[in-house]
Protein backbone atom coordinates (compact mmCIF):
# COMPACT_ATOMS: atom_id res chain seq x y z
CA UNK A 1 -25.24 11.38 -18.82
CA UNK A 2 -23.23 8.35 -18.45
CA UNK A 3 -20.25 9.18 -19.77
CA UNK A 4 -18.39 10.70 -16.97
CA UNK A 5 -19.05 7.81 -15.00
CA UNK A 6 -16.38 5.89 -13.04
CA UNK A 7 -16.04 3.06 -11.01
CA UNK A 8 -14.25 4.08 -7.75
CA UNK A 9 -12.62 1.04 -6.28
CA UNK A 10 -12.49 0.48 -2.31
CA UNK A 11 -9.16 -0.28 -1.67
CA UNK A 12 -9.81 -0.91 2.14
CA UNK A 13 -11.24 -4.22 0.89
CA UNK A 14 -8.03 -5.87 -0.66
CA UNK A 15 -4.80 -6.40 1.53
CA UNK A 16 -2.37 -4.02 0.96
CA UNK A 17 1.13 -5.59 0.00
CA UNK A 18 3.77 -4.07 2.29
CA UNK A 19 6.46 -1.34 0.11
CA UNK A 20 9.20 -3.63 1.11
CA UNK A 21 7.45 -6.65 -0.53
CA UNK A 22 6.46 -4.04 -3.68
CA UNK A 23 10.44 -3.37 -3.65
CA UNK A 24 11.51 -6.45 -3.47
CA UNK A 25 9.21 -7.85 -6.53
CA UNK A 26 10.71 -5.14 -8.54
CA UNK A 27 14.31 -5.68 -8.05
CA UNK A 28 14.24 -9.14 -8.79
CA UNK A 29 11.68 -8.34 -11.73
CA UNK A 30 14.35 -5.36 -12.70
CA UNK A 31 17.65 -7.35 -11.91
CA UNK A 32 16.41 -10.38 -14.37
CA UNK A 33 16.01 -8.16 -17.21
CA UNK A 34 19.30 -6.33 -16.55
CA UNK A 35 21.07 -9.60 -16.29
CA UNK A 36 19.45 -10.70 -19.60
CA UNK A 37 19.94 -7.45 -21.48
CA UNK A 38 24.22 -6.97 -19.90
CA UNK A 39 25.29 -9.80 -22.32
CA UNK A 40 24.33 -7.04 -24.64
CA UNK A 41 25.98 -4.24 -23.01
CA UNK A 42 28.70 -3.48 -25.95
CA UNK A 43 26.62 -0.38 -26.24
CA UNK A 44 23.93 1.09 -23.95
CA UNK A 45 21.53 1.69 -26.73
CA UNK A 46 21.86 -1.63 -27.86
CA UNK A 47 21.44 -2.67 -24.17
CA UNK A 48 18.02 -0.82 -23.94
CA UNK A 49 16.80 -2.36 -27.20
CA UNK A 50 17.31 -5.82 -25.38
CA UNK A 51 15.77 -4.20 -21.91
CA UNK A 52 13.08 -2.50 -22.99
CA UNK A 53 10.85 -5.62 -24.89
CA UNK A 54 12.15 -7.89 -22.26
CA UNK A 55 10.86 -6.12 -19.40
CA UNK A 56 6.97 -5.83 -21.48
CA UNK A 57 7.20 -9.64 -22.29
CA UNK A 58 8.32 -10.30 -18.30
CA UNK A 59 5.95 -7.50 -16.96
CA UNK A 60 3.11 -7.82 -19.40
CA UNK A 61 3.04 -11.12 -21.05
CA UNK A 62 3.92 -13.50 -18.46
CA UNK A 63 1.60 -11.36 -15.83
CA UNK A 64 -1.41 -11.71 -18.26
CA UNK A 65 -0.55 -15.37 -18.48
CA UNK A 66 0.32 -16.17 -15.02
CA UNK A 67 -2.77 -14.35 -13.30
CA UNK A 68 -1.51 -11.36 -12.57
CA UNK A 69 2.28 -12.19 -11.45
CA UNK A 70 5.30 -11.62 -12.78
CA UNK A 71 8.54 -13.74 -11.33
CA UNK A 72 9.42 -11.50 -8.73
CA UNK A 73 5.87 -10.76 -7.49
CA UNK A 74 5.38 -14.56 -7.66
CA UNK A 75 8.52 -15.32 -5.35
CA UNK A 76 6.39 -12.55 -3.06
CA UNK A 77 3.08 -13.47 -3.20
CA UNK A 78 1.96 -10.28 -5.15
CA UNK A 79 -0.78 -10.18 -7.41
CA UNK A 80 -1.72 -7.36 -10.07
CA UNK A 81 -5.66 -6.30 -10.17
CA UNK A 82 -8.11 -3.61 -11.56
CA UNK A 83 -9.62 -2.92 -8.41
CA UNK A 84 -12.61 -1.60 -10.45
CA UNK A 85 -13.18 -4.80 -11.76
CA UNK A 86 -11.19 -7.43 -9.46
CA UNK A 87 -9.49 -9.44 -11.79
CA UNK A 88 -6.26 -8.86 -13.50
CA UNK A 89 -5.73 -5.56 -15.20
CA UNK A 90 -6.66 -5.71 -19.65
CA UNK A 91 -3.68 -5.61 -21.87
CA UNK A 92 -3.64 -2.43 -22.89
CA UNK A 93 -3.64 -1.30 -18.78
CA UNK A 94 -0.57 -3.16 -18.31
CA UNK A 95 1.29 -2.10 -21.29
CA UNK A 96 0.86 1.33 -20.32
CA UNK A 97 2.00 0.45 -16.66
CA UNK A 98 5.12 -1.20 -17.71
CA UNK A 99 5.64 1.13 -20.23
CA UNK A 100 6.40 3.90 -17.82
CA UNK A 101 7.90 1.22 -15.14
CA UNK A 102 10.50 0.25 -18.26
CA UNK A 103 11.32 3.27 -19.46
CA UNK A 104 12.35 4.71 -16.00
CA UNK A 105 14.73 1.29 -15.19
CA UNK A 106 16.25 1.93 -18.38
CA UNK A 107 17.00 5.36 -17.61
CA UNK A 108 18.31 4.00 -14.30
CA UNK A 109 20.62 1.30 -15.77
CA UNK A 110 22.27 4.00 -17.51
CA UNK A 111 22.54 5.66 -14.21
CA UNK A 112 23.72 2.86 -12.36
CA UNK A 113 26.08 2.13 -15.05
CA UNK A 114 27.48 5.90 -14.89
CA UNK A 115 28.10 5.13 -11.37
CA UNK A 116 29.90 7.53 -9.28
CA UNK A 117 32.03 8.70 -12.62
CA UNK A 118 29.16 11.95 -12.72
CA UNK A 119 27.07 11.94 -9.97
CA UNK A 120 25.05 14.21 -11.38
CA UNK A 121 23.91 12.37 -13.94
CA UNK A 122 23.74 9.54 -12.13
CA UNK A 123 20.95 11.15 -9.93
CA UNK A 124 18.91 12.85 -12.93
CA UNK A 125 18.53 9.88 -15.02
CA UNK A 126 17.46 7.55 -11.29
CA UNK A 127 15.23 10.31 -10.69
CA UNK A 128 12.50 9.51 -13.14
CA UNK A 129 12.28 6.16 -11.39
CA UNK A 130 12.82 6.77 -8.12
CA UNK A 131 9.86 9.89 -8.09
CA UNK A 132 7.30 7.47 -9.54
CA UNK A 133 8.19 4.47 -6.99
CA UNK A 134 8.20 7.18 -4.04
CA UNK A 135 4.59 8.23 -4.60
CA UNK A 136 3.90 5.12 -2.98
CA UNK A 137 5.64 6.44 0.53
CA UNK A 138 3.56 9.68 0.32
CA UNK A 139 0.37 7.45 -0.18
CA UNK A 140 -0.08 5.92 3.15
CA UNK A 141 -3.89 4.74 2.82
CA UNK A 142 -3.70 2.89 -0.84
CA UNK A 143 0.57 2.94 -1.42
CA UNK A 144 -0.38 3.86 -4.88
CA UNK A 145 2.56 4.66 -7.25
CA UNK A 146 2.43 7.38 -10.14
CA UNK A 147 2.28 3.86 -12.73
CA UNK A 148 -0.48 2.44 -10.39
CA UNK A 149 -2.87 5.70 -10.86
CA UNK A 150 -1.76 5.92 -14.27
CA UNK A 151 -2.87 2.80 -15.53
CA UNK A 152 -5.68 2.08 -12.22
CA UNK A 153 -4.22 -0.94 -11.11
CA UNK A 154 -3.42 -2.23 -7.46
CA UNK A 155 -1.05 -4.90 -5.96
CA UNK A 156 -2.38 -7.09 -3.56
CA UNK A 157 -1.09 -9.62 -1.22
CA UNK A 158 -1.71 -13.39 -2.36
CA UNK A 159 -1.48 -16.73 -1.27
CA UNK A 160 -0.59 -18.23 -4.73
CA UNK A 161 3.10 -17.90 -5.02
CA UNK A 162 6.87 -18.95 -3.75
CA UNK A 163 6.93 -16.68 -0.41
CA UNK A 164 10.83 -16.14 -0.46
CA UNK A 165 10.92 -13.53 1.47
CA UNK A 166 8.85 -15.69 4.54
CA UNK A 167 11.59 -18.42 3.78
CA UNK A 168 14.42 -16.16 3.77
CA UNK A 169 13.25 -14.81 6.92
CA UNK A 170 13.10 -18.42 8.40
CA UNK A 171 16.47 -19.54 7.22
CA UNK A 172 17.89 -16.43 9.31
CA UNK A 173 16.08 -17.30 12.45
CA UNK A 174 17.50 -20.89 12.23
CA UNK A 175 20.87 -19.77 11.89
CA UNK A 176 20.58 -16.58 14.47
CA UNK A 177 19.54 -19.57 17.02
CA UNK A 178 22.01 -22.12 16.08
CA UNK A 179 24.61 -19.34 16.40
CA UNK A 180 23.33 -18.56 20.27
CA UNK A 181 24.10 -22.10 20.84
């Protein structure tokens, strides 16, 4: 009788994180772990092996340790959940997030790394990545990715963090108005 039943989370009742902000978090979450895993980029295989348990141990690890944040959602004041259960997603939840998140930037280094040699290829191995991020455009009341309703999590704004972005922005301003000057 009880087995079919589910927890629906109300998403209304957490703040939604902006897909900017959710962009931003990635790249400098993705752009670490490529940086890391180039010094072994004699061979792209070799490169992936690097990639691949970097990105669980920066994605899954660290956000289990540091309450739900990896270093790019901390520099952006992101937080992972279970909205079922507000607090921060079970292991085994993340793993399978990140799994999917991983394995589509890997596919997407080697695309980036094809360049503009085949851009073909390019575009079919990006594609993996780029239709589970853009799930989140065509959700407008949640911004729910294909890895968010996979593994039932949600990101959230927070006030725990670096807010780079919010300093960025402020460093700009001051020079846009010293520059009217």
């Amino acid at each position: 009788m009880y087995d079919d039943y589910r927890l629906e989370p109300d998403y209304r009742r957490y703040p939604k994180v902006p897909l900017e902000r959710r962009a931003g978090a990635f790249a400098i979450d993705f752009l670490s772990v490529w940086f890391i895993s180039s010094f072994f980029a004699s061979n792209l295989f070799f490169q992936w092996l690097v990639f691949l348990p970097t990105w669980l141990i920066l994605r899954v690890l660290i956000v289990e340790k540091n309450r739900g944040q990896s270093l790019g959602r901390w520099a952006l004041d992101i937080k992972i959940i279970d909205p079922r259960f507000n607090r921060i997603p079970e292991l085994f939840a993340l793993v399978k997030r990140e799994i999917i998140l991983g394995c589509g930037s890997a596919l997407a280094i080697a695309g980036l790394q094809i360049n503009v040699r085949n851009g073909l290829s390019m575009l079919l191995l990006l594609a993996p990545l780029l239709i589970d991020c853009s799930l989140a455009l065509l959700d407008e009341t949640n911004n729910l990715a294909f890895h968010d309703r996979v593994a039932e999590t949600f990101l959230v704004q927070t006030e725990r963090g670096f807010s780079l972005d919010l300093r960025l922005k402020k460093i700009f301003g001051q020079i846009q108005r010293s520059m009217r000057k």
